[in-house]
Protein backbone atom coordinates (compact mmCIF):
# COMPACT_ATOMS: atom_id res chain seq x y z
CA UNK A 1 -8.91 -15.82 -47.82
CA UNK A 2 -9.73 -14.94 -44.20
CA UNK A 3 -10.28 -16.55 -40.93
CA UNK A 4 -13.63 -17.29 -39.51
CA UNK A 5 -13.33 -19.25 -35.97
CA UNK A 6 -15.82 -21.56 -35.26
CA UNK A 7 -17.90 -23.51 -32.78
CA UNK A 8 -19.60 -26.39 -33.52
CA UNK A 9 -20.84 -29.73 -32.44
CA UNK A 10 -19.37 -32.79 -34.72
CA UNK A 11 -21.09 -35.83 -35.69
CA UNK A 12 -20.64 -37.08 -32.63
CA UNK A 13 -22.45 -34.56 -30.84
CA UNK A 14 -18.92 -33.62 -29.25
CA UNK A 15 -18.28 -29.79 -29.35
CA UNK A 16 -15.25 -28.21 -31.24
CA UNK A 17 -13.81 -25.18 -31.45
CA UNK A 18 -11.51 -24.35 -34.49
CA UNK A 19 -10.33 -22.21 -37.21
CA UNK A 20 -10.81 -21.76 -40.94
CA UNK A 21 -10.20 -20.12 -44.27
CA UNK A 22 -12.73 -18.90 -46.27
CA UNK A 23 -13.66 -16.02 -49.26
CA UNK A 24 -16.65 -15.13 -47.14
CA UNK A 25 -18.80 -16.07 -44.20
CA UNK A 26 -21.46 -18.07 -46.33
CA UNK A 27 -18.51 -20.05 -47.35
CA UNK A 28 -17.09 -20.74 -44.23
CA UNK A 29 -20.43 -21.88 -43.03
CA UNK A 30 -21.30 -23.92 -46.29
CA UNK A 31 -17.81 -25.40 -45.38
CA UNK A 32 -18.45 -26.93 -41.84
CA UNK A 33 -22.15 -27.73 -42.86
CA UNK A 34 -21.00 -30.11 -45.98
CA UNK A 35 -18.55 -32.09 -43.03
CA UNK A 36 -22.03 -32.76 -41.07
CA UNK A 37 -21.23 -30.80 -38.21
CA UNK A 38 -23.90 -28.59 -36.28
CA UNK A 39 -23.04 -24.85 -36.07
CA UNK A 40 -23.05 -22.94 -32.62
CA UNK A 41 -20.87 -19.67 -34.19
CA UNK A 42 -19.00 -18.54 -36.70
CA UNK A 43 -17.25 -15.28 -36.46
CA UNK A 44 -14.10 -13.88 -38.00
CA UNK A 45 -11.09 -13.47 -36.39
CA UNK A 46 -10.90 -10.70 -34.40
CA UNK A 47 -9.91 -7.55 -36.82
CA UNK A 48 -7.72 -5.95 -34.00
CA UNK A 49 -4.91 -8.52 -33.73
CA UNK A 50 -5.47 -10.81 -36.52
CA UNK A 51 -6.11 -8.19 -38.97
CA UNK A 52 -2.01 -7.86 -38.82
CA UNK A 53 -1.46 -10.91 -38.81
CA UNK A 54 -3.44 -11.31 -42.27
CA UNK A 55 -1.57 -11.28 -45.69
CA UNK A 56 -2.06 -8.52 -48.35
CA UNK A 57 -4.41 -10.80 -50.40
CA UNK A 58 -6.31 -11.56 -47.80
CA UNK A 59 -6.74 -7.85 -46.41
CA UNK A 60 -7.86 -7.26 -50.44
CA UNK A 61 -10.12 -9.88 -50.17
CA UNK A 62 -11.63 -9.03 -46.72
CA UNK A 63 -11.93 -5.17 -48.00
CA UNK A 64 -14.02 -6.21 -51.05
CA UNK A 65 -15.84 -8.49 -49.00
CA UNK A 66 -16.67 -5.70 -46.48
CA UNK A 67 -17.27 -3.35 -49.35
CA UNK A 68 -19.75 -5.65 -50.95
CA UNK A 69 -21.88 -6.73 -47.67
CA UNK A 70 -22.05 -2.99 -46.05
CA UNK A 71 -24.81 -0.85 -45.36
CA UNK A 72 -24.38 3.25 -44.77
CA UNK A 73 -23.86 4.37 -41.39
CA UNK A 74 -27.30 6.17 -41.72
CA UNK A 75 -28.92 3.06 -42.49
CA UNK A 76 -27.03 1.25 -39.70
CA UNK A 77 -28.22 4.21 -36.96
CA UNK A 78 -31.65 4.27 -38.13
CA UNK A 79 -31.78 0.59 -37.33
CA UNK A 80 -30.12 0.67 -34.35
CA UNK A 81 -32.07 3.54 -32.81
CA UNK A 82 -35.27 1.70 -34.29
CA UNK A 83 -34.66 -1.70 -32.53
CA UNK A 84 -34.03 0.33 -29.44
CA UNK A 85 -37.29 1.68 -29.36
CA UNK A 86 -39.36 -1.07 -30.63
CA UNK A 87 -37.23 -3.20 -28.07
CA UNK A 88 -38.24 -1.02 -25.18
CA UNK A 89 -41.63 -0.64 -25.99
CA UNK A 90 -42.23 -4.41 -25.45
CA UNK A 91 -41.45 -5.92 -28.43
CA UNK A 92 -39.72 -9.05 -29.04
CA UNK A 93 -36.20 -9.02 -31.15
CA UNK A 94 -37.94 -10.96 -33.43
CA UNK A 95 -40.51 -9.03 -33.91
CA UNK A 96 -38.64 -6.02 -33.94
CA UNK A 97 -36.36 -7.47 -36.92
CA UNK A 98 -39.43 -8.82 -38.80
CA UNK A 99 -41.17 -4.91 -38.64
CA UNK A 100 -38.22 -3.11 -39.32
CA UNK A 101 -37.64 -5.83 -42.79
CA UNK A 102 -41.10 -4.69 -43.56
CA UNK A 103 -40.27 -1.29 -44.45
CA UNK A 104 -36.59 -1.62 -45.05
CA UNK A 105 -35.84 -0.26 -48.68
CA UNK A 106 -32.13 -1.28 -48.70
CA UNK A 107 -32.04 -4.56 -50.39
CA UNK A 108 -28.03 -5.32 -48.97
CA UNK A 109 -29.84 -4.69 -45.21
CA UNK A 110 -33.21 -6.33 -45.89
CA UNK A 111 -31.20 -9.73 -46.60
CA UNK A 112 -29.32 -8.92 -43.21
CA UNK A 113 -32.47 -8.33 -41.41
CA UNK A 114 -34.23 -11.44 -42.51
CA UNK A 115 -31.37 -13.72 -42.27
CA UNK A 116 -31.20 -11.98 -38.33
CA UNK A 117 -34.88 -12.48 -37.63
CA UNK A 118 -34.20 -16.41 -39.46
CA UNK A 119 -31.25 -16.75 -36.92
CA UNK A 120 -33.04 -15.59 -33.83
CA UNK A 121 -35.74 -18.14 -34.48
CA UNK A 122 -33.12 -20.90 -34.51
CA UNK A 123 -31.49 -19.86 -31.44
CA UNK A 124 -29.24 -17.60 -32.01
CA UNK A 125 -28.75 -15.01 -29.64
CA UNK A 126 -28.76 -10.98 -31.49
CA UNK A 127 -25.17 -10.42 -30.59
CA UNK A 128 -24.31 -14.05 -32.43
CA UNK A 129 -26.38 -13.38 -35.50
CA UNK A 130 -24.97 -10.28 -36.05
CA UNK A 131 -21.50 -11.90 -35.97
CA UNK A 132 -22.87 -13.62 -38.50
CA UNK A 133 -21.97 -9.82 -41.20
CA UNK A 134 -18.78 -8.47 -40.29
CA UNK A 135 -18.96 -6.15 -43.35
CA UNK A 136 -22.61 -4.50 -41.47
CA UNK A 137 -21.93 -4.85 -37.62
CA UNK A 138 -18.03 -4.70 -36.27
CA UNK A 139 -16.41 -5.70 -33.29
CA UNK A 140 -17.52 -3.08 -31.32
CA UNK A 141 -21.46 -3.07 -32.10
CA UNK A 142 -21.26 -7.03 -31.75
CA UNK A 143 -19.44 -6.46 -28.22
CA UNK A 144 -21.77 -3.83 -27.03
CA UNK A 145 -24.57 -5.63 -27.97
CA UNK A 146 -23.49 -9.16 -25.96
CA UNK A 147 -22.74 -6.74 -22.95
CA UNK A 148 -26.35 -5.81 -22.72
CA UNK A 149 -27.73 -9.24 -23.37
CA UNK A 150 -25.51 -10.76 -20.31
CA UNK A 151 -26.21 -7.60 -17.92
CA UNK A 152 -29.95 -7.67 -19.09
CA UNK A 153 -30.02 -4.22 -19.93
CA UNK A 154 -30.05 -4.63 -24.16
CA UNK A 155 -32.46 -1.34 -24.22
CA UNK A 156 -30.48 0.93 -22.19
CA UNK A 157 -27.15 -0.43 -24.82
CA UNK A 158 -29.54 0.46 -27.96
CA UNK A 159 -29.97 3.69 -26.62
CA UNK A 160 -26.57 4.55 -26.36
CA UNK A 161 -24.84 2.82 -29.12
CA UNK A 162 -27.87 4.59 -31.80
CA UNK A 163 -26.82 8.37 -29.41
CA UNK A 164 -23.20 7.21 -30.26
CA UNK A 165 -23.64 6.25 -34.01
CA UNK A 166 -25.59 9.61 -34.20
CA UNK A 167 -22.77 11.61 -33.22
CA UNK A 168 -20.61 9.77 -35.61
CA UNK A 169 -23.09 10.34 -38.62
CA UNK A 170 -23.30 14.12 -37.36
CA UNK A 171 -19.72 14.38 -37.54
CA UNK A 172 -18.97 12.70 -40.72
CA UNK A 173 -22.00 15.00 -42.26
CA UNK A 174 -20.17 18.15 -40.82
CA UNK A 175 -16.65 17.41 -42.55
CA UNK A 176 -18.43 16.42 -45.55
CA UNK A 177 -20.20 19.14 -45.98
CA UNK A 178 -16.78 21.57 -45.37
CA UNK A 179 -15.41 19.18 -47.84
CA UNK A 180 -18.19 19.33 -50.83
CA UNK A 181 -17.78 22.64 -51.79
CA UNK A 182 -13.84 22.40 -52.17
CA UNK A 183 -13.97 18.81 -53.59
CA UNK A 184 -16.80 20.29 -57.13
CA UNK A 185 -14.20 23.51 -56.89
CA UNK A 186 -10.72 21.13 -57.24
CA UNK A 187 -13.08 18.89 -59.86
CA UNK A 188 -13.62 21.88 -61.76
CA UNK A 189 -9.93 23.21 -61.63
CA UNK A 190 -8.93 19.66 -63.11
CA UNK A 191 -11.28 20.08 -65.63
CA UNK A 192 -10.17 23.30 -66.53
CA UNK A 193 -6.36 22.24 -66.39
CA UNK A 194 -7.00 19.59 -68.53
CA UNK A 195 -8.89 21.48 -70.93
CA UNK A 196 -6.23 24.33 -71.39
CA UNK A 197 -3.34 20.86 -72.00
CA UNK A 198 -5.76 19.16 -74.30
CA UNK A 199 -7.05 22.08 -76.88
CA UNK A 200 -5.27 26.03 -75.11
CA UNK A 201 -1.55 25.18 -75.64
CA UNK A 202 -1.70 23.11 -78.66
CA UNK A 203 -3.31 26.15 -80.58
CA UNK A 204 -0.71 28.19 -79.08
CA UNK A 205 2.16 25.71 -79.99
CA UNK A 206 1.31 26.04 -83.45
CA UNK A 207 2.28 29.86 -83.43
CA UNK A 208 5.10 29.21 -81.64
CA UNK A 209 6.29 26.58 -84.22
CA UNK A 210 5.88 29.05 -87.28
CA UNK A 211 7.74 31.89 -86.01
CA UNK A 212 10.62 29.28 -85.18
CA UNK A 213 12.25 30.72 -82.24
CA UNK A 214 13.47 29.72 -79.11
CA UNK A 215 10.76 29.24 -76.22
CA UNK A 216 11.38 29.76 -72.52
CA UNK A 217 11.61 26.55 -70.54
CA UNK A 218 8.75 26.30 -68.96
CA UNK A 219 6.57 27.03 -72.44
CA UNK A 220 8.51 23.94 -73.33
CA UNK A 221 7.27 21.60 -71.02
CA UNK A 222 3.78 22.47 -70.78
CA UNK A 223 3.99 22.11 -74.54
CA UNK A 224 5.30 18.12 -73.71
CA UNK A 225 2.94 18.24 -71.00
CA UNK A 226 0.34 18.67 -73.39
CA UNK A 227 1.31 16.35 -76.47
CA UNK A 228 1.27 13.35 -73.60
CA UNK A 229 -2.23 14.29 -72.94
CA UNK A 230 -3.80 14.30 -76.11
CA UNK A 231 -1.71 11.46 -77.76
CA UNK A 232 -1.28 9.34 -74.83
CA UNK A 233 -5.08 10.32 -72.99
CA UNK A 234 -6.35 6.44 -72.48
CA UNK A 235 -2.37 5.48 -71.57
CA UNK A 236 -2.62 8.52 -68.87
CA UNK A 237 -5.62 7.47 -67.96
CA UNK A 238 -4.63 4.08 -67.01
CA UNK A 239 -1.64 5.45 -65.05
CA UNK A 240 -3.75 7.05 -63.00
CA UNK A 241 -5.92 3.85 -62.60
CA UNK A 242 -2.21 1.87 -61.86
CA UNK A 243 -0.99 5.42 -59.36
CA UNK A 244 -4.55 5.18 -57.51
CA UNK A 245 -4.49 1.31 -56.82
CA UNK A 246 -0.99 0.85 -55.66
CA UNK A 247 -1.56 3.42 -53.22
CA UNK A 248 -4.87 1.50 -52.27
CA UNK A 249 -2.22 -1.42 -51.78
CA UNK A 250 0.30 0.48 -50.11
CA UNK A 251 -2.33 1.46 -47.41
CA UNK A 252 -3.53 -2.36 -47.26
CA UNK A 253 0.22 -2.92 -46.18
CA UNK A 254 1.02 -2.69 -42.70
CA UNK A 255 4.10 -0.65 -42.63
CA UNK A 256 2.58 1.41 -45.53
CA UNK A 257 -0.97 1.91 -43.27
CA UNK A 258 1.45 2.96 -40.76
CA UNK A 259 3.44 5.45 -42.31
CA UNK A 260 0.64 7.07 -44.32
CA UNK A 261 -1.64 7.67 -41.00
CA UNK A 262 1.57 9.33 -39.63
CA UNK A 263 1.57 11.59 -42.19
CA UNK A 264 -1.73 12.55 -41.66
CA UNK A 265 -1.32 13.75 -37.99
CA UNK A 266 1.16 15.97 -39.12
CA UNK A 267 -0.24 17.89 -41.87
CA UNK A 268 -0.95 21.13 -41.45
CA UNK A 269 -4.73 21.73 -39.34
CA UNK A 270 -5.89 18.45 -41.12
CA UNK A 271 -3.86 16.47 -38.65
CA UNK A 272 -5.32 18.69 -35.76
CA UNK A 273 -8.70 17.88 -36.83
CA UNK A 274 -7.80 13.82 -37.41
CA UNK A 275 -6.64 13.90 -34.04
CA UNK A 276 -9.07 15.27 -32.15
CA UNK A 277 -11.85 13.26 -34.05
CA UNK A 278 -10.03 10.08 -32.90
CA UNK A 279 -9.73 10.94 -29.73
CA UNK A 280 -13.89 11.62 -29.27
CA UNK A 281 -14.12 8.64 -30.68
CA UNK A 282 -11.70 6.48 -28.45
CA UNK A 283 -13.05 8.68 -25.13
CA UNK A 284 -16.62 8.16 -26.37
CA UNK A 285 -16.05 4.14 -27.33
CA UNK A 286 -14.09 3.61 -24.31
CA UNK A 287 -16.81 5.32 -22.05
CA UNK A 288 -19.84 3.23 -23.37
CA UNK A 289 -18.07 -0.21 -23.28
CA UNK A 290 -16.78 0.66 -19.14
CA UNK A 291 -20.33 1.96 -18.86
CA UNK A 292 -21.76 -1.50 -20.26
CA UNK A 293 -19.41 -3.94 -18.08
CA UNK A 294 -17.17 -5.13 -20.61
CA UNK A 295 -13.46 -5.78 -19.02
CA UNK A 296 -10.78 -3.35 -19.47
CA UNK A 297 -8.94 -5.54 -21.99
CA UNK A 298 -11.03 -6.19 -23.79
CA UNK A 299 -12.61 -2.55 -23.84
CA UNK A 300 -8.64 -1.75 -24.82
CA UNK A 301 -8.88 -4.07 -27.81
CA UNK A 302 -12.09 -3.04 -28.74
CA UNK A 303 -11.35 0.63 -28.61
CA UNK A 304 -8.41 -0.34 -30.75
CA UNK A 305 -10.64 -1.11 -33.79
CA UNK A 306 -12.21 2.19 -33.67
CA UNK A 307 -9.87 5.44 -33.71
CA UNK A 308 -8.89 4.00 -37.77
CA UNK A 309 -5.21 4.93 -37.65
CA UNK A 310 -2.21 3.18 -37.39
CA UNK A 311 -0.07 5.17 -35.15
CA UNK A 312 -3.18 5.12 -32.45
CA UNK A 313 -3.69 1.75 -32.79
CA UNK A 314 -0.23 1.11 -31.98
CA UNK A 315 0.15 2.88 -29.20
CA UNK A 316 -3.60 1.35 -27.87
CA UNK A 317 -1.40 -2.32 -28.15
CA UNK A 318 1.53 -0.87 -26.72
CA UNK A 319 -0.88 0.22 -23.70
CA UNK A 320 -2.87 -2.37 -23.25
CA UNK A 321 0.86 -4.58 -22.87
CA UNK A 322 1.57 -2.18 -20.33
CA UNK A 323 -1.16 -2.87 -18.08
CA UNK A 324 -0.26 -6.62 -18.65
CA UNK A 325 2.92 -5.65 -16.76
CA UNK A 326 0.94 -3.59 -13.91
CA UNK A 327 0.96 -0.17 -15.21
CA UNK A 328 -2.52 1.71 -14.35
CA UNK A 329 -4.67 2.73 -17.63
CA UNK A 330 -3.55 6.32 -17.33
CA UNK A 331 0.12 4.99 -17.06
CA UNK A 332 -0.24 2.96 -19.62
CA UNK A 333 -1.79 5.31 -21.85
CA UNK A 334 0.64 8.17 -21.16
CA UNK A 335 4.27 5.57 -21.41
CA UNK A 336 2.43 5.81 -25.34
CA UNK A 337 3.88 9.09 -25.64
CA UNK A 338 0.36 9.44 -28.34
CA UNK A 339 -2.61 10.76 -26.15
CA UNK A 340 -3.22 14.05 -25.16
CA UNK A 341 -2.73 15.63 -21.35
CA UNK A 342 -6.10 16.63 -21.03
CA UNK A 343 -7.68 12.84 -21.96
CA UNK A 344 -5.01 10.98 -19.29
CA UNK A 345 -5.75 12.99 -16.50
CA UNK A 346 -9.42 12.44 -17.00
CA UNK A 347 -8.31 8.57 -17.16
CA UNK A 348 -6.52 8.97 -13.61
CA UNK A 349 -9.05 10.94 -12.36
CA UNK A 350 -11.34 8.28 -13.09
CA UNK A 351 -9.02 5.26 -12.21
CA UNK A 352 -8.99 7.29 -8.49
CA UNK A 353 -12.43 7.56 -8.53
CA UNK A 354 -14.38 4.76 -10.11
CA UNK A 355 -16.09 7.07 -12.29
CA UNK A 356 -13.77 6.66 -15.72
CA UNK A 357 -17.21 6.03 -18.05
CA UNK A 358 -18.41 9.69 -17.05
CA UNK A 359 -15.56 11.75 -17.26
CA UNK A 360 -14.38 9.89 -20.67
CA UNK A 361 -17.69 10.71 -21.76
CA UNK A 362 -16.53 14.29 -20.98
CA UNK A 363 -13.79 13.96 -22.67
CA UNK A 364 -15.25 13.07 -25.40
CA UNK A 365 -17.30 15.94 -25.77
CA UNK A 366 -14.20 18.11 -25.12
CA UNK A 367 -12.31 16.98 -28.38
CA UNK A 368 -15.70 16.90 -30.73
CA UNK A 369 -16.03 20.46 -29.07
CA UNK A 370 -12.72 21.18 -30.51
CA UNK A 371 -13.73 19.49 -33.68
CA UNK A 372 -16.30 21.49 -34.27
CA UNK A 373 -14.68 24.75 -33.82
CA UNK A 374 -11.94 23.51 -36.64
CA UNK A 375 -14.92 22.82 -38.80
CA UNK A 376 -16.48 26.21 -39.25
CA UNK A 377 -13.23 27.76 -39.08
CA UNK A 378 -12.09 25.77 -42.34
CA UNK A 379 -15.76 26.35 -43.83
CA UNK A 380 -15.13 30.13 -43.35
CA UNK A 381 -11.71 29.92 -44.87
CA UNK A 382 -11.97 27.21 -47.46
CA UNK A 383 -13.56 29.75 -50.38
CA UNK A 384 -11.50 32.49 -50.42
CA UNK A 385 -8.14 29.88 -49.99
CA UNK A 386 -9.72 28.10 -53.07
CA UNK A 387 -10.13 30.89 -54.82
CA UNK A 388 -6.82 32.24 -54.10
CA UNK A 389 -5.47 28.56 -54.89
CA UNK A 390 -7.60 28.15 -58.42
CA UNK A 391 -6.70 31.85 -59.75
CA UNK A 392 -2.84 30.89 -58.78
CA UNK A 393 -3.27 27.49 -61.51
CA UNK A 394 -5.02 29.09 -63.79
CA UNK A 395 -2.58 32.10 -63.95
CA UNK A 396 0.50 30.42 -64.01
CA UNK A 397 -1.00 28.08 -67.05
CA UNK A 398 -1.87 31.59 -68.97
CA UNK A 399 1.65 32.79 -68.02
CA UNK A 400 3.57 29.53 -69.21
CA UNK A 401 0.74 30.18 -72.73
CA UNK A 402 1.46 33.93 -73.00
CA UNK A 403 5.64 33.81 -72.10
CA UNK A 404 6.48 33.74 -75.69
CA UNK A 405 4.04 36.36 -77.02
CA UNK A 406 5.61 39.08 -74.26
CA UNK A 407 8.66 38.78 -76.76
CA UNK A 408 6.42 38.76 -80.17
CA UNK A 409 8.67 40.95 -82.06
CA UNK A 410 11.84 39.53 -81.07
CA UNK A 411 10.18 36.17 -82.08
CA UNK A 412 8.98 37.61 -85.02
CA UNK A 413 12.26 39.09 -86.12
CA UNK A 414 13.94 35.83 -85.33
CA UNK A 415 11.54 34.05 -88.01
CA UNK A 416 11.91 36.33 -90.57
CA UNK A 417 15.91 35.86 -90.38
């Protein structure tokens, strides 16, 4: 179960702040409304520290619950760069939320959007009902959000967090669109692979078996290969099922989180890419949440819940301890031994200079520049490597098939004696 904090006003009218454990938000709040207490806020526990501090069940639990409640990033920047205009153009939140309900044909976000309009009529304030769906706003939107409402400049934060969501739909529709083509081509190779174990090689084990001869090792196993897959499919099946959630489970594990991600940065041009998309994102985060007033720390811990890897993250605590002991951000940062040359000096350039939410900004740019670049170099290169890569399978598998026939007569001869 996770942790939902809470603020709320007992029976006494006497105001209490507190922790507790729930499957879900609804539940926590069905949980403190049953003891007669007014609610002020609910929110969960803060995914940055906490989210470490959670067990594996609870991680599982908070996953499905995330997985169950979220919208799309499209539908999450249409909103947000529909709220920003309505917002500017006079409207009221309320009447913003109520509009954009209207014509909202998700049915997970029109539930969000009228419980957000319901909450803003009670009282709440927008960054507090959105805290309200963890699994549709994070950390970051939520603190973004309360930065504009205390500075009074809400529109101008719309603006930029729907340009910055944008960016991060743009760049997620790039890789996935490098990534289509060779994801139906490795689909299709399975397919075929499967095909030649399942119906290919038992025909040709059958020919093998009457001329009774010895087969080459490697004729062998693909004929074992085979047998497993026809006799044992729904058992194989299943194994894959068992393979594909432990590793689900490993990744929910800290240590195993930690060590996968690390992986990651090292592979080949994949890690290259990775890292360079994180760091947009952390320059580009970080830039927008200095540019909106929100302290350093907390801008640090925020930031933390954004670059999505392990070893990152890590060094983001590790940094943001650092500063705790007086190093400067760009110290910090660099005593990490994780970020890149290029990114700190923009960070002591701006430290010097006051200006760290422009030339982050910069920075950002910089590494989705570099992204970019990787991206249509891999889309260039990605069809003939498949190609090369499919015809490789394909011909080793008729190899393995035709091994024994490149030796018919000797095979023959042998089943004759």
């Amino acid at each position: 179960m996770a942790g939902f904090r809470y603020i709320i006003k007992d029976a006494k009218g006497v105001r209490v702040e507190g922790t507790v454990k729930a499957g879900s938000m609804d539940e926590a709040v069905d949980k403190l409304t049953q003891e007669g207490s007014v609610i002020i806020n609910v929110k969960p526990e803060k995914e940055g520290s906490s989210r470490n501090k959670m067990s594996l069940f609870e991680k599982l639990m908070f996953a499905f619950y995330k997985f169950r409640t979220g919208v799309s990033l499209k539908v999450l920047v249409f909103f947000t760069r529909q709220m920003a205009t309505m917002f500017s153009a006079g409207l009221t939140i309320e009447k913003s939320l109520q509009n954009l309900e209207k014509g909202e044909k998700n049915k997970k976000f029109k539930k969000v959007l009228k419980k957000l309009s319901d909450d803003i009529r009670k009282g709440y304030s927008l960054s507090e009902a959105m805290e309200q769906h963890p699994g549709v706003f994070n950390a970051l939107y939520i603190s973004l959000v309360k930065a504009g409402e205390v500075s009074g400049t809400l529109h101008t934060v719309l603006d930029e967090l729907s340009e910055y969501l944008e960016k991060l739909e743009d760049t997620k529709r790039k890789v996935s669109g490098a990534m289509a083509y060779p994801a139906f081509i490795l689909v299709f190779l399975a397919f075929v692979v499967w095909g030649l174990f399942a119906f290919i090689i038992p025909m040709f084990a059958g020919v093998y078996n009457s001329f009774n001869a010895d087969l080459p090792a490697a004729t062998v196993t693909a004929i074992a290969i085979s047998n497993v897959v026809r006799e044992h499919a729904f058992l194989t099946f299943l194994g894959i099922i068992g393979v594909i959630i432990a590793f689900f489970l490993f990744y929910l594990s800290d240590k195993g989180r930690y060590i996968l991600d690390k992986l990651i940065l090292k592979i080949p041009v994949i890690g290259y890419l990775k890292e360079n998309s994180i760091m947009s994102n952390f320059a580009r985060t970080f830039s927008i949440l200095m540019a909106s007033g929100v302290p350093i720390m907390e801008t640090m811990e925020l930031v933390e819940n954004v670059v999505q890897n392990a070893v990152v993250e890590k060094a983001i605590q590790n940094a943001r301890e650092y500063v705790k002991e007086g190093y400067s951000v760009a110290g910090a940062f660099r005593k990490t031994g994780v970020f890149p040359s290029t990114l700190l000096q923009l960070i002591a350039t701006g430290e010097d200079t006051g200006d760290m939410d422009n030339l982050l900004a910069k920075g950002a740019s910089f590494h989705q520049k570099l992204v970019d670049s990787v991206i249509d170099r891999l889309t260039s290169l990605i069809e003939p490597m498949l190609i090369i890569v499919m015809a490789a399978v394909v011909g080793y598998i008729i190899i393995i098939i035709y091994l024994p026939i490149f030796n018919l007569g000797r095979a023959i001869s042998s089943g004759a004696k």
